[in-house]
PDB file of N, CA and C in Angstrom:
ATOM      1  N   UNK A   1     109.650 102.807-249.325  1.00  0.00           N
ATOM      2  CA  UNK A   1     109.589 101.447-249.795  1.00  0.00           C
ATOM      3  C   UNK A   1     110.796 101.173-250.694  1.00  0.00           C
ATOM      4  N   UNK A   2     111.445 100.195-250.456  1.00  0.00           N
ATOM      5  CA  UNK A   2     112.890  99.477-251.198  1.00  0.00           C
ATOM      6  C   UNK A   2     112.125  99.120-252.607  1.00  0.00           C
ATOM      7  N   UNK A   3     112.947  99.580-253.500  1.00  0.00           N
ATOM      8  CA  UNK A   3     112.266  98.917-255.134  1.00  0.00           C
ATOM      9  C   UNK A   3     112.552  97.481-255.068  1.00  0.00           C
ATOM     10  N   UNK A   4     112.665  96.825-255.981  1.00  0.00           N
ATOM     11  CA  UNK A   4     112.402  95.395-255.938  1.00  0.00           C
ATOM     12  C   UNK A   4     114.349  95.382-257.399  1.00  0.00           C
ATOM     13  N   UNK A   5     114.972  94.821-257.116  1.00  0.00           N
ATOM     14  CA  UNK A   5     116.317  94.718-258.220  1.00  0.00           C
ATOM     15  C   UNK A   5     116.387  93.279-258.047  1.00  0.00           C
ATOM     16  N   UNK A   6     117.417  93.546-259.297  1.00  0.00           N
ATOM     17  CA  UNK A   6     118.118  92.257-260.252  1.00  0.00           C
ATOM     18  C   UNK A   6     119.582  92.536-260.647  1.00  0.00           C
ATOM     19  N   UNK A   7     120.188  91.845-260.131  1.00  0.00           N
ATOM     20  CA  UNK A   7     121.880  92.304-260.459  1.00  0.00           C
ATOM     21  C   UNK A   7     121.951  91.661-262.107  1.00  0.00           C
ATOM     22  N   UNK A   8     122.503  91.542-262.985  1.00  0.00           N
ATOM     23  CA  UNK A   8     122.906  90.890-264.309  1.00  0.00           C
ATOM     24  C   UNK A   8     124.195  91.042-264.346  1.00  0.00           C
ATOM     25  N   UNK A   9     125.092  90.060-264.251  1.00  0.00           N
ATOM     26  CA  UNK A   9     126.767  90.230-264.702  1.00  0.00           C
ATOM     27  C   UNK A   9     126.775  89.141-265.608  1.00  0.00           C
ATOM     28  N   UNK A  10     127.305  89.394-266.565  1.00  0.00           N
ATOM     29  CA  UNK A  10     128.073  88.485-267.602  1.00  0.00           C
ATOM     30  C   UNK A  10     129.438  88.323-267.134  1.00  0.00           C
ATOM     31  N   UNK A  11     129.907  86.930-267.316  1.00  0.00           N
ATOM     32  CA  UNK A  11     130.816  86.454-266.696  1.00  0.00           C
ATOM     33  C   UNK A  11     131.609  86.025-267.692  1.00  0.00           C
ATOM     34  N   UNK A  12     133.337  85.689-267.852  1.00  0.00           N
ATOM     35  CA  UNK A  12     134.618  85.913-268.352  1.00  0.00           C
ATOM     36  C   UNK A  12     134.064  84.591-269.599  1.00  0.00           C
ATOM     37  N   UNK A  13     132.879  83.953-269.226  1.00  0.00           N
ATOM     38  CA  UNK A  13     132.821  82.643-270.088  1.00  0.00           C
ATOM     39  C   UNK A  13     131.589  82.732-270.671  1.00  0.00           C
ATOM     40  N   UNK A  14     131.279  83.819-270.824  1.00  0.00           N
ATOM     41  CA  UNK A  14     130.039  84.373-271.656  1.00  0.00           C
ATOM     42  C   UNK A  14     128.622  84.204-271.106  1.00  0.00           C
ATOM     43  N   UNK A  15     128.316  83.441-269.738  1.00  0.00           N
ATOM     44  CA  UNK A  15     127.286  82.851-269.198  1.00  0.00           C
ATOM     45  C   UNK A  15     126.655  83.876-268.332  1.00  0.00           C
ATOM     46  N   UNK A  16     125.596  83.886-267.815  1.00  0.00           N
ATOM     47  CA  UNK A  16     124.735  85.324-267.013  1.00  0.00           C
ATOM     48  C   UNK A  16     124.492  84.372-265.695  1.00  0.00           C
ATOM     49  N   UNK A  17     124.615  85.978-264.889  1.00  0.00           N
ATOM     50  CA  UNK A  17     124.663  85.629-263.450  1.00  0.00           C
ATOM     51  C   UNK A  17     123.703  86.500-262.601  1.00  0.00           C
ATOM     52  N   UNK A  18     122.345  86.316-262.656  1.00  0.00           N
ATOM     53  CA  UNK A  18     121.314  86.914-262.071  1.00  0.00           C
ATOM     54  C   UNK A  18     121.470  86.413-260.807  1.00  0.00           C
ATOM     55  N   UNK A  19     121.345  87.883-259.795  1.00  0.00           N
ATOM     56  CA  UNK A  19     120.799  87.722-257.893  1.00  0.00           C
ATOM     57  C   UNK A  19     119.713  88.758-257.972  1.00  0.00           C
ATOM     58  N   UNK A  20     119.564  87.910-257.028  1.00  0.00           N
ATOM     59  CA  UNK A  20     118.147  88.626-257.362  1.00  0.00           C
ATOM     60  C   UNK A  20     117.520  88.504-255.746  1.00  0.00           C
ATOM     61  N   UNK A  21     117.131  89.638-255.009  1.00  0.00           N
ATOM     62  CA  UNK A  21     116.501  89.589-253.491  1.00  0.00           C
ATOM     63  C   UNK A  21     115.264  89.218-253.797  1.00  0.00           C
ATOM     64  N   UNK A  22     114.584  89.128-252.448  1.00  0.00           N
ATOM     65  CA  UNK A  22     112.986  88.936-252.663  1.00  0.00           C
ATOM     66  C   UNK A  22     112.358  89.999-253.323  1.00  0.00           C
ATOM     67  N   UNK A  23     111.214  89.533-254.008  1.00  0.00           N
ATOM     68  CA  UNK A  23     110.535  90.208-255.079  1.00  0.00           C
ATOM     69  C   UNK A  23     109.152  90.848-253.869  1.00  0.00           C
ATOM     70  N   UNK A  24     108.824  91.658-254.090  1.00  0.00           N
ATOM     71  CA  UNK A  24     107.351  92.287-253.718  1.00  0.00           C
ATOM     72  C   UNK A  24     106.414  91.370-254.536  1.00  0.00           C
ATOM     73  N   UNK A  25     105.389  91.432-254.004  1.00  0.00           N
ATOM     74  CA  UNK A  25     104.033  90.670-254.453  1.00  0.00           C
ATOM     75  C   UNK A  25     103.808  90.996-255.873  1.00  0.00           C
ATOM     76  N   UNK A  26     103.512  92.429-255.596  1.00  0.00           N
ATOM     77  CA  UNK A  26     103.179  93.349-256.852  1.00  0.00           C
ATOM     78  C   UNK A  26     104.042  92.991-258.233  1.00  0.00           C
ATOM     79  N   UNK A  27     105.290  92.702-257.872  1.00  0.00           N
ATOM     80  CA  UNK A  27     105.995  92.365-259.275  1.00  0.00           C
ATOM     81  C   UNK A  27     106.469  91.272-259.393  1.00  0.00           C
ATOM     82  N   UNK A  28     105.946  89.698-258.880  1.00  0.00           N
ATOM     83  CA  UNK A  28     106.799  88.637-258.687  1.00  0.00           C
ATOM     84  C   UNK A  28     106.508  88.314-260.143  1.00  0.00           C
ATOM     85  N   UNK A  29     105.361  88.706-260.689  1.00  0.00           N
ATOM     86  CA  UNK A  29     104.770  88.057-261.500  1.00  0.00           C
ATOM     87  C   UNK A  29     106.126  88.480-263.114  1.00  0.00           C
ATOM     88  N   UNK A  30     105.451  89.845-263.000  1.00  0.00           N
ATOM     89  CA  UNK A  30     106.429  90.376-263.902  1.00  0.00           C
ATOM     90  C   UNK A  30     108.118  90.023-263.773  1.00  0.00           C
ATOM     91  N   UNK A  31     108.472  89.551-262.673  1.00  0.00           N
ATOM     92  CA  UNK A  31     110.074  89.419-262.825  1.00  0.00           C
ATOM     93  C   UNK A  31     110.089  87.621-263.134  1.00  0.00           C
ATOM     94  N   UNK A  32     109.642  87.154-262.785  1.00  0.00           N
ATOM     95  CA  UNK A  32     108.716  85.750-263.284  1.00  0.00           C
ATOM     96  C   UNK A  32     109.297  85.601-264.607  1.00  0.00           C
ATOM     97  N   UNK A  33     108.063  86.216-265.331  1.00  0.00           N
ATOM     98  CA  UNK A  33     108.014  86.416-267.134  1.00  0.00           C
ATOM     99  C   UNK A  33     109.289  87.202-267.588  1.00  0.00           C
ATOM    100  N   UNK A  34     110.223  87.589-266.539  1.00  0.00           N
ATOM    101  CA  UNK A  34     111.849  88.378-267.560  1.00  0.00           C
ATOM    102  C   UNK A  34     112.173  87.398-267.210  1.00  0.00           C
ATOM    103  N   UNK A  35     112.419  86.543-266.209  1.00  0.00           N
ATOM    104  CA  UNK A  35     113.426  85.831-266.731  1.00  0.00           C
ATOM    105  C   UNK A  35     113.421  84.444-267.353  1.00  0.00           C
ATOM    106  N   UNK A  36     111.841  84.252-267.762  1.00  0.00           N
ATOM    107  CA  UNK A  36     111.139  82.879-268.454  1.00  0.00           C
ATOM    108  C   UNK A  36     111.890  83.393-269.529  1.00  0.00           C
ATOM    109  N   UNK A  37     111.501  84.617-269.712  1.00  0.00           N
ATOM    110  CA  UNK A  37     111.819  84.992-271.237  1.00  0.00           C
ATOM    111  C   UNK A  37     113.384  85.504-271.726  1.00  0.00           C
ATOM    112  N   UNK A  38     114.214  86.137-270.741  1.00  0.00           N
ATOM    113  CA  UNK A  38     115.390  85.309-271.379  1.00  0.00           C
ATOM    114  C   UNK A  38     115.920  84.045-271.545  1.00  0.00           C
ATOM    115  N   UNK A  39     115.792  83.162-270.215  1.00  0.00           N
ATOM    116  CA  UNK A  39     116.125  82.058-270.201  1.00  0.00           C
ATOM    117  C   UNK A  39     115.809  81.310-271.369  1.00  0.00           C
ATOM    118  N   UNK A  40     114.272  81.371-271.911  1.00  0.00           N
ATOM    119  CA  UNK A  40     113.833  81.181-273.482  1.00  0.00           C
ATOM    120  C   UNK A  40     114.699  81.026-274.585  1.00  0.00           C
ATOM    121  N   UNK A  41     115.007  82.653-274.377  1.00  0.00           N
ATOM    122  CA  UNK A  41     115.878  83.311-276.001  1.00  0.00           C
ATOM    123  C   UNK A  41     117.289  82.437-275.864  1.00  0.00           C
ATOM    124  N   UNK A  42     117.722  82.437-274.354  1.00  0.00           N
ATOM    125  CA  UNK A  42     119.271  82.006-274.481  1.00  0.00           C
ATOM    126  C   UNK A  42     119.192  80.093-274.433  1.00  0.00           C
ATOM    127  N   UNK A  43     117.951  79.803-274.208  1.00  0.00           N
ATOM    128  CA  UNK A  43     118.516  78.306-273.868  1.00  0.00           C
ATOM    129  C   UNK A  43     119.788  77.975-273.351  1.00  0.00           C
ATOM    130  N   UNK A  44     119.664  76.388-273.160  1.00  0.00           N
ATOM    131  CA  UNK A  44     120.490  75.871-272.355  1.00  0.00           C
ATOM    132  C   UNK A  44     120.400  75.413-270.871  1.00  0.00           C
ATOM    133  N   UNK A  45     121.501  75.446-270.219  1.00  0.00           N
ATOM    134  CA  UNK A  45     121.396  74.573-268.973  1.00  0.00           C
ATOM    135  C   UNK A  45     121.395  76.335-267.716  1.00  0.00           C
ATOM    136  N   UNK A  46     120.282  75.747-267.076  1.00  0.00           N
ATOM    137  CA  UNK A  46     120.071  76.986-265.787  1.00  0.00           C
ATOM    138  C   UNK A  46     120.541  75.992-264.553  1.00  0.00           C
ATOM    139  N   UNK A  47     120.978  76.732-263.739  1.00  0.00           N
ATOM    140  CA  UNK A  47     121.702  76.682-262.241  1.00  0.00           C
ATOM    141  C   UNK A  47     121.113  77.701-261.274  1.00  0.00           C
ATOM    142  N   UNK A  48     120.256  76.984-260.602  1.00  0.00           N
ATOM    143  CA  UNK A  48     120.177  77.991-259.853  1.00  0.00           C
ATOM    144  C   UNK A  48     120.061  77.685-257.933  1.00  0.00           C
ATOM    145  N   UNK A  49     120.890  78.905-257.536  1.00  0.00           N
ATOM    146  CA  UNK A  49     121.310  78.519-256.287  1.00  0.00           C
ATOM    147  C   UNK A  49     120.602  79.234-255.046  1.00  0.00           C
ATOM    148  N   UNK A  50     119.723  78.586-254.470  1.00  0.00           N
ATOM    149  CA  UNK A  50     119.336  79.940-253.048  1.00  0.00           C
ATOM    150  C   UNK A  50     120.166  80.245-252.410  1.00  0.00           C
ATOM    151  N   UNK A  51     119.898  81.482-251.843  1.00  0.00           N
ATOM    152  CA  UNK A  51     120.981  82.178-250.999  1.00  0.00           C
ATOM    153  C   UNK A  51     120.838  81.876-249.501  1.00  0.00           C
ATOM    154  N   UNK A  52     120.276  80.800-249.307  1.00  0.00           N
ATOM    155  CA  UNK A  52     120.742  79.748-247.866  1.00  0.00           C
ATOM    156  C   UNK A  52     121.529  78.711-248.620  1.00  0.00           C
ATOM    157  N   UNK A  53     121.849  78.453-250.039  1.00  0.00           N
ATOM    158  CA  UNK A  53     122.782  77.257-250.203  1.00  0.00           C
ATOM    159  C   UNK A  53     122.184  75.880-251.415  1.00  0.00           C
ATOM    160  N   UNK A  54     121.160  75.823-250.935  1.00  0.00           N
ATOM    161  CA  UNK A  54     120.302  75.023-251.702  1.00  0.00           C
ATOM    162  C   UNK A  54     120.497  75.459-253.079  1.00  0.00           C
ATOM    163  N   UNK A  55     121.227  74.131-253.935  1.00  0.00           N
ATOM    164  CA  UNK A  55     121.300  74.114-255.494  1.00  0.00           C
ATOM    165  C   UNK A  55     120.225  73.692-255.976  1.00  0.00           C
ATOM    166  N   UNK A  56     119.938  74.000-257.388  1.00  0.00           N
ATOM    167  CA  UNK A  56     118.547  73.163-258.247  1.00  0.00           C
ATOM    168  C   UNK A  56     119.299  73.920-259.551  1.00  0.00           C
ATOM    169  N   UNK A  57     118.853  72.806-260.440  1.00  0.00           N
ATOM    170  CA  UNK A  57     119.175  72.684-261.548  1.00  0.00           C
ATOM    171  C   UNK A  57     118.130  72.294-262.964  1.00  0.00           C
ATOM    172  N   UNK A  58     118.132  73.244-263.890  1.00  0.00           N
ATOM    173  CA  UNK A  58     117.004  73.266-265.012  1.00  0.00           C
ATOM    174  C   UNK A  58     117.683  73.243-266.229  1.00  0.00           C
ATOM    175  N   UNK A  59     116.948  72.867-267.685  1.00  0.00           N
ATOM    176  CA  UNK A  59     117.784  73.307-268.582  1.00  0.00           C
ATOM    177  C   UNK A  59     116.189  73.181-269.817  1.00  0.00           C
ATOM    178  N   UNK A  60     116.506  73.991-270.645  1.00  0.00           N
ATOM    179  CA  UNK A  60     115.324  74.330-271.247  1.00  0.00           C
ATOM    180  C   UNK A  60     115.671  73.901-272.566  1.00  0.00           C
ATOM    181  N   UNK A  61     114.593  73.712-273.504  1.00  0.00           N
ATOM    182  CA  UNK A  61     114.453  73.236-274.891  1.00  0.00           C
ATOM    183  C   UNK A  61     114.135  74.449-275.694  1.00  0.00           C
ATOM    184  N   UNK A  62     114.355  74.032-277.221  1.00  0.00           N
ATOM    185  CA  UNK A  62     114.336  74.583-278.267  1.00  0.00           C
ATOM    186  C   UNK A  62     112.640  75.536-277.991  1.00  0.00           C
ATOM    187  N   UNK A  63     111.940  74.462-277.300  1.00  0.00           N
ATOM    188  CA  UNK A  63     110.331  75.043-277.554  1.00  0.00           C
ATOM    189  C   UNK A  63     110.146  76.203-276.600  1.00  0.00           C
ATOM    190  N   UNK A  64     110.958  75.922-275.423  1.00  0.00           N
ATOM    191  CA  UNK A  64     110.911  77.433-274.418  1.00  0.00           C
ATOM    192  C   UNK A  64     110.131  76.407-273.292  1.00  0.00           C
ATOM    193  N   UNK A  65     110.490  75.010-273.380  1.00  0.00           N
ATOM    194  CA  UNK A  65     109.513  74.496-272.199  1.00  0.00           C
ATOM    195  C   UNK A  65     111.018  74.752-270.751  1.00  0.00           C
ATOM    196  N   UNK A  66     110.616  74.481-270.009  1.00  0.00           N
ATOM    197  CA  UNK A  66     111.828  74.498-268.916  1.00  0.00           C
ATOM    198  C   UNK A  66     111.187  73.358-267.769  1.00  0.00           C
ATOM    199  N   UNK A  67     112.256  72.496-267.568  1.00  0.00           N
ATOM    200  CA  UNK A  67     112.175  71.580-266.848  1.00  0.00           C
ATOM    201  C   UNK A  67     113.313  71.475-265.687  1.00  0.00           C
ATOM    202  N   UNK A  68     112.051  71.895-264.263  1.00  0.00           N
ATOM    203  CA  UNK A  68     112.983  72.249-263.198  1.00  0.00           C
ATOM    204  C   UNK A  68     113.547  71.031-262.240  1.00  0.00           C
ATOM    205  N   UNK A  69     114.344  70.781-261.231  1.00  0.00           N
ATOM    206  CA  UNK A  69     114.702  69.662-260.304  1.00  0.00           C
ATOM    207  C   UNK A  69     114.718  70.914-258.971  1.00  0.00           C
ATOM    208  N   UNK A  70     113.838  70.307-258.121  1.00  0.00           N
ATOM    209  CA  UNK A  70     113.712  71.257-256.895  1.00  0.00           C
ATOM    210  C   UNK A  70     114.369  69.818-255.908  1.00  0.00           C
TER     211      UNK A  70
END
C-alpha cells in the first residue's frame, strides 16, 4: 500500500506550496485538520489549484474562519 504524502516547498517569496495526491479514506480527515491548521496560524490569502487545472481561491481571518470560492 502507497502511504498517503504532502510535498511543502517554501518559495523565493516566503509563501508555501503544498501538492498534495489523493488522500486514503483513513487519513483525509487528519490531513484535513494540518492544513486547517496551518492555514490558521499563517493567515492570509489561499490559492488553490487542482491538478486537472481548476483554480479556487480562499483567504482566511484573524478568527481561523476560512471562506472558500469553488
Amino acid at each position: 500500500m502507497k502511504a498517503d504524502s504532502m510535498l511543502v516547498e517554501i518559495l523565493d517569496d516566503g509563501s508555501l506550496k503544498v501538492s498534495i495526491d489523493p488522500v486514503s479514506a483513513a487519513n483525509h480527515g487528519s490531513a484535513e485538520n494540518l492544513l486547517k491548521k496551518v492555514i490558521d496560524s499563517l493567515g492570509g490569502e489561499v490559492t488553490t489549484t487542482h491538478k486537472h487545472g481548476k483554480k479556487m481561491h480562499s483567504h482566511t481571518h484573524k478568527a481561523g474562519q476560512s471562506h472558500h470560492q469553488h
